[in-house]
C-alpha atoms as a PDB file:
ATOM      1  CA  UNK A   1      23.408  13.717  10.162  1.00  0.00           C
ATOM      2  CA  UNK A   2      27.169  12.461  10.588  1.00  0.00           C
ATOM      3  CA  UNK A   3      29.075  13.928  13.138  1.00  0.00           C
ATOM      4  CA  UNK A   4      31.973  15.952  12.149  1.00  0.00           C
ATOM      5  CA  UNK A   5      35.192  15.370  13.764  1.00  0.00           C
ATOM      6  CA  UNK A   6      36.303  17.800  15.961  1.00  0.00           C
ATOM      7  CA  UNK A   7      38.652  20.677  13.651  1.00  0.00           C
ATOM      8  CA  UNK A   8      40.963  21.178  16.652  1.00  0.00           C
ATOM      9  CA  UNK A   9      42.407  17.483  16.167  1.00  0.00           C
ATOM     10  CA  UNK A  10      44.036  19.250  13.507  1.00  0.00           C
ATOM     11  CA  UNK A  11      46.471  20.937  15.880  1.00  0.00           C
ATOM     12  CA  UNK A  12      47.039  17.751  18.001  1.00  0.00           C
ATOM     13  CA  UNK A  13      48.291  16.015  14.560  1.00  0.00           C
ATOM     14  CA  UNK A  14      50.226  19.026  13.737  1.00  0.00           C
ATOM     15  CA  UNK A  15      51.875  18.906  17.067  1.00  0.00           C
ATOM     16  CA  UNK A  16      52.419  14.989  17.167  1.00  0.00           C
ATOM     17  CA  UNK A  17      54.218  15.170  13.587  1.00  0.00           C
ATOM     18  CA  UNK A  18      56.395  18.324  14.737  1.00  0.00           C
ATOM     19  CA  UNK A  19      57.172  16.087  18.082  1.00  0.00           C
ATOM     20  CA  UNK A  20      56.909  12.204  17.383  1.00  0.00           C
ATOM     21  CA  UNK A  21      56.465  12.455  20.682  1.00  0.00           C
ATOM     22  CA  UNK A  22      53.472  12.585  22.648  1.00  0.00           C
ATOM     23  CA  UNK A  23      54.843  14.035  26.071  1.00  0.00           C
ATOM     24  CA  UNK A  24      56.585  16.572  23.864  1.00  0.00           C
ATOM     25  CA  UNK A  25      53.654  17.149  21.644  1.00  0.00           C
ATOM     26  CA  UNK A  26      51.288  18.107  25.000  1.00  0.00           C
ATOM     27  CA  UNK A  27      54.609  20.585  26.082  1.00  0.00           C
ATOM     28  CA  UNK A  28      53.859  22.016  23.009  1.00  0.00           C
ATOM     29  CA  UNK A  29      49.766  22.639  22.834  1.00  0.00           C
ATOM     30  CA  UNK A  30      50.170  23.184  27.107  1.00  0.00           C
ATOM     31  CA  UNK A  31      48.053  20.333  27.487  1.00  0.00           C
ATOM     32  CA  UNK A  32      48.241  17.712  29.895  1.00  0.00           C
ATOM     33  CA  UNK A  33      49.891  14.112  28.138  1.00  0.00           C
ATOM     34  CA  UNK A  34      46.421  12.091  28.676  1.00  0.00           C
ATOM     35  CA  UNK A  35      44.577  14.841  27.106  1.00  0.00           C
ATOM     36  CA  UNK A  36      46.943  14.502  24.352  1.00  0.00           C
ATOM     37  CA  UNK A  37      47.285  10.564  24.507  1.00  0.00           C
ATOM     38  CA  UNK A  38      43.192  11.082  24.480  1.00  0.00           C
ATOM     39  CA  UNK A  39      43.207  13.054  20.901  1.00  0.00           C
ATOM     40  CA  UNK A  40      45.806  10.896  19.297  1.00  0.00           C
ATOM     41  CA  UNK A  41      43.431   7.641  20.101  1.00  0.00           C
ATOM     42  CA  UNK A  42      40.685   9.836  18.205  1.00  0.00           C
ATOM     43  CA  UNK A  43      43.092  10.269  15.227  1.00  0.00           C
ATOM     44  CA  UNK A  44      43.364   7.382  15.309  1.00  0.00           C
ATOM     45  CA  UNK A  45      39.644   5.956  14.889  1.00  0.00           C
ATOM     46  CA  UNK A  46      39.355   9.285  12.276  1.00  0.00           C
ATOM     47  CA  UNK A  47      41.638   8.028   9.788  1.00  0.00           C
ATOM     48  CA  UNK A  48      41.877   4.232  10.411  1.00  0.00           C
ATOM     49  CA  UNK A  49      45.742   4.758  11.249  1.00  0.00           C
ATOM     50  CA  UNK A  50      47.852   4.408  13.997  1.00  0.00           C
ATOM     51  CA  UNK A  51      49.930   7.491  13.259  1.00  0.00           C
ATOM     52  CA  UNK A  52      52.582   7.250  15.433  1.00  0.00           C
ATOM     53  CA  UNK A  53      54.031   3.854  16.304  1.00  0.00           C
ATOM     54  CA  UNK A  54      57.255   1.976  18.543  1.00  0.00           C
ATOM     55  CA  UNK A  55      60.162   0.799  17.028  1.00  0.00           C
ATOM     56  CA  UNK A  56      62.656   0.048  19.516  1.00  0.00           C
ATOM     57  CA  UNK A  57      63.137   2.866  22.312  1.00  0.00           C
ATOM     58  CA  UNK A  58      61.802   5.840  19.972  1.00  0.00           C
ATOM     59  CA  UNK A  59      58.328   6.076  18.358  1.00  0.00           C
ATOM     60  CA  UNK A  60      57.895   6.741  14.659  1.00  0.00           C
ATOM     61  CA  UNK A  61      55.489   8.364  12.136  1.00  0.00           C
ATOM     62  CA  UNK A  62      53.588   6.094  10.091  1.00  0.00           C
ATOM     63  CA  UNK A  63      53.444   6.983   6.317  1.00  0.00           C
ATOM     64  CA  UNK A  64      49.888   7.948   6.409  1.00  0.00           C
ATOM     65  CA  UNK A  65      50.761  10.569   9.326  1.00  0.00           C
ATOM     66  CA  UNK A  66      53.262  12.215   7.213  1.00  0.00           C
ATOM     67  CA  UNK A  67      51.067  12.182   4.415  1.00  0.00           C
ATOM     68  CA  UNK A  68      48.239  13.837   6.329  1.00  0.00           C
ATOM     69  CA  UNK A  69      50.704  16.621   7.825  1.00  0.00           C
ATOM     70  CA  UNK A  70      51.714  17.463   4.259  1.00  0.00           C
ATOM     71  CA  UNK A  71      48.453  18.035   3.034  1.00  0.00           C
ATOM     72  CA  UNK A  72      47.218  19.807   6.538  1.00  0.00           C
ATOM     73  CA  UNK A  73      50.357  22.096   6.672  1.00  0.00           C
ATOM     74  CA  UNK A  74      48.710  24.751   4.240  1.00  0.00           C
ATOM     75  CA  UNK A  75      45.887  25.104   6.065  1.00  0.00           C
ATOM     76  CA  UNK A  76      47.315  24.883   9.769  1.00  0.00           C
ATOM     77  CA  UNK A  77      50.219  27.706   8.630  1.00  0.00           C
ATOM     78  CA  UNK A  78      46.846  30.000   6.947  1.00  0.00           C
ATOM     79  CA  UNK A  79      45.360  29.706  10.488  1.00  0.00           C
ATOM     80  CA  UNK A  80      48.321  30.404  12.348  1.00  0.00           C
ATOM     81  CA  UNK A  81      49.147  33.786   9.931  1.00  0.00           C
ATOM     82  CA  UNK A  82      45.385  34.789  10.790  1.00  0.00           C
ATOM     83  CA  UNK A  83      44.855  34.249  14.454  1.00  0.00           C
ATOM     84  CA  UNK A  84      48.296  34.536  16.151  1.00  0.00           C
ATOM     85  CA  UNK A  85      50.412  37.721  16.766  1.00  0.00           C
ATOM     86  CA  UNK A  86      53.808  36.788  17.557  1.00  0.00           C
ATOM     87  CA  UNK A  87      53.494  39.486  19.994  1.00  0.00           C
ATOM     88  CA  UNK A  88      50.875  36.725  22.050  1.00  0.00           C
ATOM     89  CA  UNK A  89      53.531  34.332  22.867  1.00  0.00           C
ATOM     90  CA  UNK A  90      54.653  35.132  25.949  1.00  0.00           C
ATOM     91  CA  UNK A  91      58.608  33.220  26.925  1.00  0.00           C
ATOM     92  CA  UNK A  92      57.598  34.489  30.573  1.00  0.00           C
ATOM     93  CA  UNK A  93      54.525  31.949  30.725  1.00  0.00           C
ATOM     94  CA  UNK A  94      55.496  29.472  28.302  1.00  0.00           C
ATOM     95  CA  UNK A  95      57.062  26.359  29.419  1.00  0.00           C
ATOM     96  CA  UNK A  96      58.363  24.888  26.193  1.00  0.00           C
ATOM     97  CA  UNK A  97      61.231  22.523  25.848  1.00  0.00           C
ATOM     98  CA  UNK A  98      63.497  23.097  22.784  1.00  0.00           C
ATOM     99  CA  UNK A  99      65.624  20.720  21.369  1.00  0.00           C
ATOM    100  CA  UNK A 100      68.849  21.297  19.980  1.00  0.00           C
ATOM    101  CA  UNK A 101      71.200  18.632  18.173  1.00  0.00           C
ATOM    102  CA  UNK A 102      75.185  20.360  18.647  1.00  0.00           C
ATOM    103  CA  UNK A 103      78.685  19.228  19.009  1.00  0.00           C
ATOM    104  CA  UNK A 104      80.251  19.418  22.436  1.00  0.00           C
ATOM    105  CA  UNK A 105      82.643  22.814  20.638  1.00  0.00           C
ATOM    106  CA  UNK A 106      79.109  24.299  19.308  1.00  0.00           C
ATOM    107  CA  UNK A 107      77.895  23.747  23.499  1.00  0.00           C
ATOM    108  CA  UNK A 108      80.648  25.031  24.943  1.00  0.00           C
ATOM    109  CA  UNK A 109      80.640  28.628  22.670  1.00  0.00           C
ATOM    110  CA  UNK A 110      77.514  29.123  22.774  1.00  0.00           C
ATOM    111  CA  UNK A 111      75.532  27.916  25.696  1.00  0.00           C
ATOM    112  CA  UNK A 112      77.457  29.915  28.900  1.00  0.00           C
ATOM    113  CA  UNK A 113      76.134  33.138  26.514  1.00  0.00           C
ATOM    114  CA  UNK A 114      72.201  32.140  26.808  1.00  0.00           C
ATOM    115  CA  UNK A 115      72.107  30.306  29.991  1.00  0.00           C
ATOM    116  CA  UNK A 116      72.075  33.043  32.560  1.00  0.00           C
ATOM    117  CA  UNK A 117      69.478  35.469  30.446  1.00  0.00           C
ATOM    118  CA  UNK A 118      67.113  32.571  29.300  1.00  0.00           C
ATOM    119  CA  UNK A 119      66.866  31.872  33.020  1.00  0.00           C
ATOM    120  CA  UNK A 120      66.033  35.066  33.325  1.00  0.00           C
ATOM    121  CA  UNK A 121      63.794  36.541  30.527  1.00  0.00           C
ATOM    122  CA  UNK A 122      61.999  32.946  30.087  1.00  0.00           C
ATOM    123  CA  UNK A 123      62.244  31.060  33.356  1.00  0.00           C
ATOM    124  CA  UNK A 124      60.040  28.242  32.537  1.00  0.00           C
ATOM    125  CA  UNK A 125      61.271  27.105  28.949  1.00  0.00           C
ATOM    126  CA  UNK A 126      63.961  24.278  28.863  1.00  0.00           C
ATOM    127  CA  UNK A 127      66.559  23.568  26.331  1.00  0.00           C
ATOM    128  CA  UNK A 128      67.445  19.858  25.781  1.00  0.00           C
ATOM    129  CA  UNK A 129      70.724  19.404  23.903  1.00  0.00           C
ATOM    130  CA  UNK A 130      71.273  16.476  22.085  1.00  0.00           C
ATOM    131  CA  UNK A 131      74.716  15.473  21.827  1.00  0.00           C
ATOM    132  CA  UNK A 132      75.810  15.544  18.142  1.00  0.00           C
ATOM    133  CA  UNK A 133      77.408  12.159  15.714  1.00  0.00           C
ATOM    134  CA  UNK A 134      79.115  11.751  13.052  1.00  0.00           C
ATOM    135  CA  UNK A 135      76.632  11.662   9.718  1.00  0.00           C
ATOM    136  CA  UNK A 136      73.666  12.584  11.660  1.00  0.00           C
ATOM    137  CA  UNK A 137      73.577  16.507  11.789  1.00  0.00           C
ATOM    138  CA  UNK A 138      70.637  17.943   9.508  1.00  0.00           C
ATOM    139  CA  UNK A 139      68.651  14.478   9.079  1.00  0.00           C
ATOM    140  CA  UNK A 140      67.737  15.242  12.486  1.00  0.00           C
ATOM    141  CA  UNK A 141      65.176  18.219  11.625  1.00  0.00           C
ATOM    142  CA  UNK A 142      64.485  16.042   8.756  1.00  0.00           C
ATOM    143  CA  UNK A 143      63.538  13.546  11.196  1.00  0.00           C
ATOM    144  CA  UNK A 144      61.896  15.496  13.475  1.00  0.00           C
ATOM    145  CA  UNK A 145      64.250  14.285  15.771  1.00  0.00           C
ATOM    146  CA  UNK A 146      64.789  18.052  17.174  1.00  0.00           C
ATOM    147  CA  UNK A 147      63.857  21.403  16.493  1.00  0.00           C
ATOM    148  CA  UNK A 148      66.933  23.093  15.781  1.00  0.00           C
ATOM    149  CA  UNK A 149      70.585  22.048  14.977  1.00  0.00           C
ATOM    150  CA  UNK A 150      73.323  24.426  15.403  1.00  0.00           C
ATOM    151  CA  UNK A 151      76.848  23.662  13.193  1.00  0.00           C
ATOM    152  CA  UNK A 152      78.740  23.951  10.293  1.00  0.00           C
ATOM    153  CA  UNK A 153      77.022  22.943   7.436  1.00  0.00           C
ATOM    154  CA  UNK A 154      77.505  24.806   4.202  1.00  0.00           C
ATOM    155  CA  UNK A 155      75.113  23.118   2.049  1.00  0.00           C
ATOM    156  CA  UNK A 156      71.723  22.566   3.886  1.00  0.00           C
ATOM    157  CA  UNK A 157      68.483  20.941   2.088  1.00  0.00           C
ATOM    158  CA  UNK A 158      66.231  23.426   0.569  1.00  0.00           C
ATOM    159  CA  UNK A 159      63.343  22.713   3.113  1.00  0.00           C
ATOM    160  CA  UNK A 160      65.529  24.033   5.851  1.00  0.00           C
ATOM    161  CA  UNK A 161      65.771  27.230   7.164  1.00  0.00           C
ATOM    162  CA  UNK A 162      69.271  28.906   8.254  1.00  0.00           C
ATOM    163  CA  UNK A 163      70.086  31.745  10.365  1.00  0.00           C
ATOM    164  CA  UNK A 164      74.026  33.036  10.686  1.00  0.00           C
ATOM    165  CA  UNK A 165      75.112  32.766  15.151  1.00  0.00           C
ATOM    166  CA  UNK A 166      79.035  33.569  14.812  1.00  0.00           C
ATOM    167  CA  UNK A 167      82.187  33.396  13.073  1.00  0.00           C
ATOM    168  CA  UNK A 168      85.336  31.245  13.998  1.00  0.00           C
ATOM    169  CA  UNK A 169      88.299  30.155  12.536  1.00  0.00           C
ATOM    170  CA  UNK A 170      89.785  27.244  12.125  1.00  0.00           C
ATOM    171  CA  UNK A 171      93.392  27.127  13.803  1.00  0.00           C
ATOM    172  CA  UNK A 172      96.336  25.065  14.910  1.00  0.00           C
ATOM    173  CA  UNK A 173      97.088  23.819  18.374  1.00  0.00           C
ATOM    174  CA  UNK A 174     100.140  21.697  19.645  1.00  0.00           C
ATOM    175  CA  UNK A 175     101.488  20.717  23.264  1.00  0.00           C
ATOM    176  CA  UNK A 176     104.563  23.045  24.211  1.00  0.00           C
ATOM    177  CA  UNK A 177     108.013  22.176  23.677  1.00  0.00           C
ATOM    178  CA  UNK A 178     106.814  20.022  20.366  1.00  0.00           C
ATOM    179  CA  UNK A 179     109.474  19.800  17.665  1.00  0.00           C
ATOM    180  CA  UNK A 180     107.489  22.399  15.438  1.00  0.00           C
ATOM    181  CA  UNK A 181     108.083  25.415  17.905  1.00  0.00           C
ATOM    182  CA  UNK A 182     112.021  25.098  17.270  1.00  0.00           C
ATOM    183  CA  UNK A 183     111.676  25.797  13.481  1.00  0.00           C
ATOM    184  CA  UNK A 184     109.852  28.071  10.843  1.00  0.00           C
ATOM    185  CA  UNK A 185     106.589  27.389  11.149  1.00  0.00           C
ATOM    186  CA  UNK A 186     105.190  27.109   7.385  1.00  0.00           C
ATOM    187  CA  UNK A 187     102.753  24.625   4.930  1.00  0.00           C
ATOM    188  CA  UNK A 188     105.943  21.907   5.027  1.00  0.00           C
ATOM    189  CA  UNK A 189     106.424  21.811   8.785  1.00  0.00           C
ATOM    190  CA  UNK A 190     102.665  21.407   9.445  1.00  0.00           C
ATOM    191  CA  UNK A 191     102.258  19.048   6.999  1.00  0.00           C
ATOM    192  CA  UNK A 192     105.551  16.599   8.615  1.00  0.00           C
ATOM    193  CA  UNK A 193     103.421  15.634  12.036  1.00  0.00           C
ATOM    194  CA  UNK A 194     100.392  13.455  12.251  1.00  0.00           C
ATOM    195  CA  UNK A 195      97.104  15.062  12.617  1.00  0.00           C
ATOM    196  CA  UNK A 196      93.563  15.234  14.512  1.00  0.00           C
ATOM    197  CA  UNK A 197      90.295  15.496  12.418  1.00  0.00           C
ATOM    198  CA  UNK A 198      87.190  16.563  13.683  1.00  0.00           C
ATOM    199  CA  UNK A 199      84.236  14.217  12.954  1.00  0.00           C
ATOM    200  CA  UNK A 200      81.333  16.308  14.187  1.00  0.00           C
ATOM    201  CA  UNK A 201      80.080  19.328  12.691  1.00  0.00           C
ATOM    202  CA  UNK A 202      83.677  21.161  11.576  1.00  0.00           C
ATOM    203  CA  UNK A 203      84.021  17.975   9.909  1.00  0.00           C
ATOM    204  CA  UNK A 204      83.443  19.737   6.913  1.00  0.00           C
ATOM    205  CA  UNK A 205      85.798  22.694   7.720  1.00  0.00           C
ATOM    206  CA  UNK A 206      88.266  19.655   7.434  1.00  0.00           C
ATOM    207  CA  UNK A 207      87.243  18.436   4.159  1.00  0.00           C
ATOM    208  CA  UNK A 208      87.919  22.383   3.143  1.00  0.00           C
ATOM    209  CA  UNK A 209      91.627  21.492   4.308  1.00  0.00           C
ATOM    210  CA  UNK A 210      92.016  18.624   2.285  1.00  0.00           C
ATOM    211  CA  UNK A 211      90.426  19.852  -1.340  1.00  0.00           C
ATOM    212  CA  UNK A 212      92.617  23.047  -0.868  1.00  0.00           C
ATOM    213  CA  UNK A 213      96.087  20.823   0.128  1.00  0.00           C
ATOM    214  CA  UNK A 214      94.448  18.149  -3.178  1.00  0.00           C
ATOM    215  CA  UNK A 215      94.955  21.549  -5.278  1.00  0.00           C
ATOM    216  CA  UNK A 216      98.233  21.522  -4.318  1.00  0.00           C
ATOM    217  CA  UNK A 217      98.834  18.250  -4.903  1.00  0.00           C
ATOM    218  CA  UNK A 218      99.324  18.170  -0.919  1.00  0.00           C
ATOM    219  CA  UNK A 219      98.228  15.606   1.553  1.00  0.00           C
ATOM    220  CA  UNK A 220      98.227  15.905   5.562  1.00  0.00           C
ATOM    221  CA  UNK A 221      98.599  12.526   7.641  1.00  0.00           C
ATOM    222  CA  UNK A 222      95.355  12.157   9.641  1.00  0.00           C
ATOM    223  CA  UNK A 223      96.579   9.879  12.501  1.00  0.00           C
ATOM    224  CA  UNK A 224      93.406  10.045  14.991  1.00  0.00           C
ATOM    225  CA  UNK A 225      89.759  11.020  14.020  1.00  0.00           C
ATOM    226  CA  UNK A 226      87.845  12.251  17.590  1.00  0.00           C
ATOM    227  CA  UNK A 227      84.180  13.199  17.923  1.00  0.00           C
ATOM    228  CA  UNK A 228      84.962  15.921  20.837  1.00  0.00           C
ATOM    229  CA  UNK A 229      86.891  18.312  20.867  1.00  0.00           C
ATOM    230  CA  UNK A 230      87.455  19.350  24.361  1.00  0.00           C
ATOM    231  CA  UNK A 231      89.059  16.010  24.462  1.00  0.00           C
ATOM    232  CA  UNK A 232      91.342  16.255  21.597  1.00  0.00           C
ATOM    233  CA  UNK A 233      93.511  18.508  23.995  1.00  0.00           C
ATOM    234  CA  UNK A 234      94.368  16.319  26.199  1.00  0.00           C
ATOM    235  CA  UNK A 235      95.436  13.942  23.580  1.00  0.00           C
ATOM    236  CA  UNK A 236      97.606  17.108  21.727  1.00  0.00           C
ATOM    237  CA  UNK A 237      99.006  17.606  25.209  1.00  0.00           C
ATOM    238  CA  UNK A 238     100.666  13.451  25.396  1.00  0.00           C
ATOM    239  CA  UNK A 239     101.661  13.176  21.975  1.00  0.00           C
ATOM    240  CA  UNK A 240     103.421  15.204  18.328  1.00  0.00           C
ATOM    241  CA  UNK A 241      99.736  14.828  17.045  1.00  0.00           C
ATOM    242  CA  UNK A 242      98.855  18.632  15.541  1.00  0.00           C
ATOM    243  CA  UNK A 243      95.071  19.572  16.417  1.00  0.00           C
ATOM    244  CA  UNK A 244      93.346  21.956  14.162  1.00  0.00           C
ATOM    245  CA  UNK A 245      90.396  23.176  15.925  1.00  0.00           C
ATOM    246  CA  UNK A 246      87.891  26.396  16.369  1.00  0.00           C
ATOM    247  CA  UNK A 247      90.148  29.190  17.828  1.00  0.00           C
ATOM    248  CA  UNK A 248      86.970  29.078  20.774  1.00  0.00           C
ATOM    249  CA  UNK A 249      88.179  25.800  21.872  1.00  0.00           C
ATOM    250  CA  UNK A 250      91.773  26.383  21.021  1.00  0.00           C
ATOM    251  CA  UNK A 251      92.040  29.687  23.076  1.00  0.00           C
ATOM    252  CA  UNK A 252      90.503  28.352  26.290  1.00  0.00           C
ATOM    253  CA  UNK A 253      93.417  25.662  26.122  1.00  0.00           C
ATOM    254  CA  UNK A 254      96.298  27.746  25.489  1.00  0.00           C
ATOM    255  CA  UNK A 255      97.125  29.194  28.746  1.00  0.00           C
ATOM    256  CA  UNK A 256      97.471  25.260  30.043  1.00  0.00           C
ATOM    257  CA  UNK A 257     100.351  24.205  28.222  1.00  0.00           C
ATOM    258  CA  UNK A 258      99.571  24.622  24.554  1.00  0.00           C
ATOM    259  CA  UNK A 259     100.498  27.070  21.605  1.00  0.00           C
ATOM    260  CA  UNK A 260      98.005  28.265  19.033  1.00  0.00           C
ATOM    261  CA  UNK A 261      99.365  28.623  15.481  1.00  0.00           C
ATOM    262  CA  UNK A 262      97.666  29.730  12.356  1.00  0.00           C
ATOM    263  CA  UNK A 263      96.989  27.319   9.430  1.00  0.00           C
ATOM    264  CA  UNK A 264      99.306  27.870   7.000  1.00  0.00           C
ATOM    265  CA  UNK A 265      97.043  27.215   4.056  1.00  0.00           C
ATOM    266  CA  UNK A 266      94.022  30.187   3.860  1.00  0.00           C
ATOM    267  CA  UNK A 267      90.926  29.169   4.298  1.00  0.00           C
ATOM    268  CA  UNK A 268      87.604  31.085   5.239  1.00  0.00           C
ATOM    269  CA  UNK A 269      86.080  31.084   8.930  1.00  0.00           C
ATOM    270  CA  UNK A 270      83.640  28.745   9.614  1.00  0.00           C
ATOM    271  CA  UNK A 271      80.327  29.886  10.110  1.00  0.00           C
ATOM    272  CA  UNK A 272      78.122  28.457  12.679  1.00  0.00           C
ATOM    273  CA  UNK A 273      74.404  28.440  12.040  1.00  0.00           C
ATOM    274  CA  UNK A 274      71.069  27.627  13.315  1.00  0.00           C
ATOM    275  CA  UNK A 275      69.258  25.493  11.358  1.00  0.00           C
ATOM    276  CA  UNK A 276      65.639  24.570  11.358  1.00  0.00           C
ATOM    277  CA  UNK A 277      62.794  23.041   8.984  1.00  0.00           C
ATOM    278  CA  UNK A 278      60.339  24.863   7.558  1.00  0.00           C
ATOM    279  CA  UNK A 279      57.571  23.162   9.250  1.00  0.00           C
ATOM    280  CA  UNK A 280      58.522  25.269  12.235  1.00  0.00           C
ATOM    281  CA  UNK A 281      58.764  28.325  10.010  1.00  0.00           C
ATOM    282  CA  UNK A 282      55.513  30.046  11.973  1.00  0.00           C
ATOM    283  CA  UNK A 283      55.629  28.696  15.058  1.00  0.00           C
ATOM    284  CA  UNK A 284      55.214  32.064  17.323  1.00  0.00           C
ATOM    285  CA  UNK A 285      57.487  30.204  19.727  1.00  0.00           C
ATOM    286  CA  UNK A 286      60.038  28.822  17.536  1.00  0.00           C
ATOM    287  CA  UNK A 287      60.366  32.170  15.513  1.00  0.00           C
ATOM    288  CA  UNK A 288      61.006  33.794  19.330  1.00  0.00           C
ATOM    289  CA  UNK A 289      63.708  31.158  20.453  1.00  0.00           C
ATOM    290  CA  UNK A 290      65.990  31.821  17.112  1.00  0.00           C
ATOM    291  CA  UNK A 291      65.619  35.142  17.070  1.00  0.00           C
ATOM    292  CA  UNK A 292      66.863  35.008  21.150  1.00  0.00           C
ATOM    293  CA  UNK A 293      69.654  32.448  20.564  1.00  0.00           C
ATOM    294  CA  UNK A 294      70.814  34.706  17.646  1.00  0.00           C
ATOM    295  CA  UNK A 295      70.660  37.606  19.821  1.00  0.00           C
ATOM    296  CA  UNK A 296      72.588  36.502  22.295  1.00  0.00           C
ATOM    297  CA  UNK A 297      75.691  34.020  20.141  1.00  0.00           C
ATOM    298  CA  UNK A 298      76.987  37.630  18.807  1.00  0.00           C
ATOM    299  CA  UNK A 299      78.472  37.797  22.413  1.00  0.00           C
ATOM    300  CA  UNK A 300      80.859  34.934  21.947  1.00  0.00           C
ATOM    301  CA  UNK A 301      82.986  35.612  18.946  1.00  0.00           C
ATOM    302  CA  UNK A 302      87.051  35.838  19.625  1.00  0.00           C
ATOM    303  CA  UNK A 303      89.471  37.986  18.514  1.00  0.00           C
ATOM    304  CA  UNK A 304      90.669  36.538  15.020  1.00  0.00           C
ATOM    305  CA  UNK A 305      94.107  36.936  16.225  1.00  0.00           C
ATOM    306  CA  UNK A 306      94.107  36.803  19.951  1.00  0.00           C
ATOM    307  CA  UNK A 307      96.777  33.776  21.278  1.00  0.00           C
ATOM    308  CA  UNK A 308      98.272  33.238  18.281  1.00  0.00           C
ATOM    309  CA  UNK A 309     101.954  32.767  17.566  1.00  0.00           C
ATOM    310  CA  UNK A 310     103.535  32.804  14.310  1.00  0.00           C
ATOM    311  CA  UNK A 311     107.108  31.772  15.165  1.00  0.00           C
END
């Protein structure tokens, strides 16, 4: 009689197509990496493939692996619905990493909120944040590149997931004793000085800007594009250059030689998300970590108002 392959490769495969990765796939079965370098050479020999394969620094899926996840999911999710409680995953015991792709302004709101009580409540699980570029943003959980991205995307794929984190708005910041303070402070006078754009993440928050000045028939001068924007600061502070940033960032600035005015065009608050793809949709410890880091962002939200001056 032929032998049948072992069923429980099935999670292995599962966990090497969520991961690409097979130090990060054993993290996430809490099995040792040669145990899990050990199944993956037995995937291999089952379906004639290598599965997951170097290019560069970073390994890849082959076709065939993605092909086999696709028509495993089904099953795998049926399993998961039948024989796990959410209730059994336990953030005390676990020792997960996550992996989040976020701008350094999405880092700096949110992260001093969750450090101290993720130490606490789930002492062994790490977060690894990847630092966020220009284009990239949701093709990373498309990828598999990460687990979660957290942002300002409006329009996400339909096999992503989305769950609201916080509010923020969008608002002006210039160096003190710039030009602008010394006269009425309206849609021509922020439209006379150069601007900086945001490339990562609010970069659509600045698209927003420019449809609603195109309406107009309006056009700002974007003199500098940045990718951070606890950097563009310092460059507001040395120059007539007119930031327009999340009032988070803006605020912790504007005690240190800055003034924070409000847009003079309306436009909605940006809403920062968390964003994940399905195929994590019933993972008992992925449905735990989003429902914590959603928890916990609702503590970081300004006062709409707070630091602003209209003069």
């Amino acid at each position: 009689m032929e032998k049948i392959p072992d069923l429980n490769l099935l999670l292995h495969l599962d966990a090497l197509v969520r991961c690409a990765n097979v130090s990060r796939a054993a993290e996430h079965l809490g099995i040792t990496q040669s145990a899990m370098s050990a199944a993956l050479s037995r995937l291999r020999r089952v379906f004639n493939d290598p599965l997951l394969i170097r290019e560069g620094n970073t390994a890849v899926l082959t076709e065939r692996a993605m092909a086999l996840a696709a028509q495993f999911q089904p099953l795998l999710e049926q399993w998961v619905d039948v024989t796990l409680e959410r209730g059994q995953f336990d953030p005390r015991q676990s020792r997960r990493i996550f992996t989040l792709y976020a701008s350094d302004y999405v880092q700096f709101a949110l992260l001093p909120a969750l450090a101290a009580p993720l130490a606490e409540d789930a002492p062994n699980i790490a977060l690894s944040v990847v630092p966020a570029k220009p284009h990239h943003g949701l093709a990373m959980l498309e990828s598999n590149h990460v687990e979660f991205v957290a942002g300002y995307y409006p329009t996400p794929g339909s096999t992503l997931r989305t769950r609201p984190l916080f509010e923020d708005q969008v608002v002006c910041i210039v160096r003190e004793g710039h030009a602008s303070l010394n006269q009425d402070w309206n849609l021509d006078a922020w439209l006379h000085y150069g601007h900086i754009d945001l490339a990562a993440h609010t970069r659509n928050a600045g698209e927003l800007l420019d449809r609603r000045l195109g309406q107009m028939g309006k056009q700002r001068s974007v003199r500098m594009t940045m990718s951070s924007y606890l950097a563009a600061p310092s460059v507001i502070a040395h120059s007539d250059l007119i930031g327009n940033l999340p009032r988070t960032v803006a605020l912790h600035f504007a005690s240190q030689g800055f003034v924070l005015r409000p847009v003079p065009i309306a436009i909605p608050p940006i809403q920062i998300s968390l964003y994940w793809h399905e195929r994590y949709q019933h993972d008992v410890g992925h449905v735990w970590f989003r429902q914590y880091v959603t928890r916990h962002a609702q503590e970081m939200t300004p006062n709409a108002q707070e630091g602003m001056s209209d003069s």
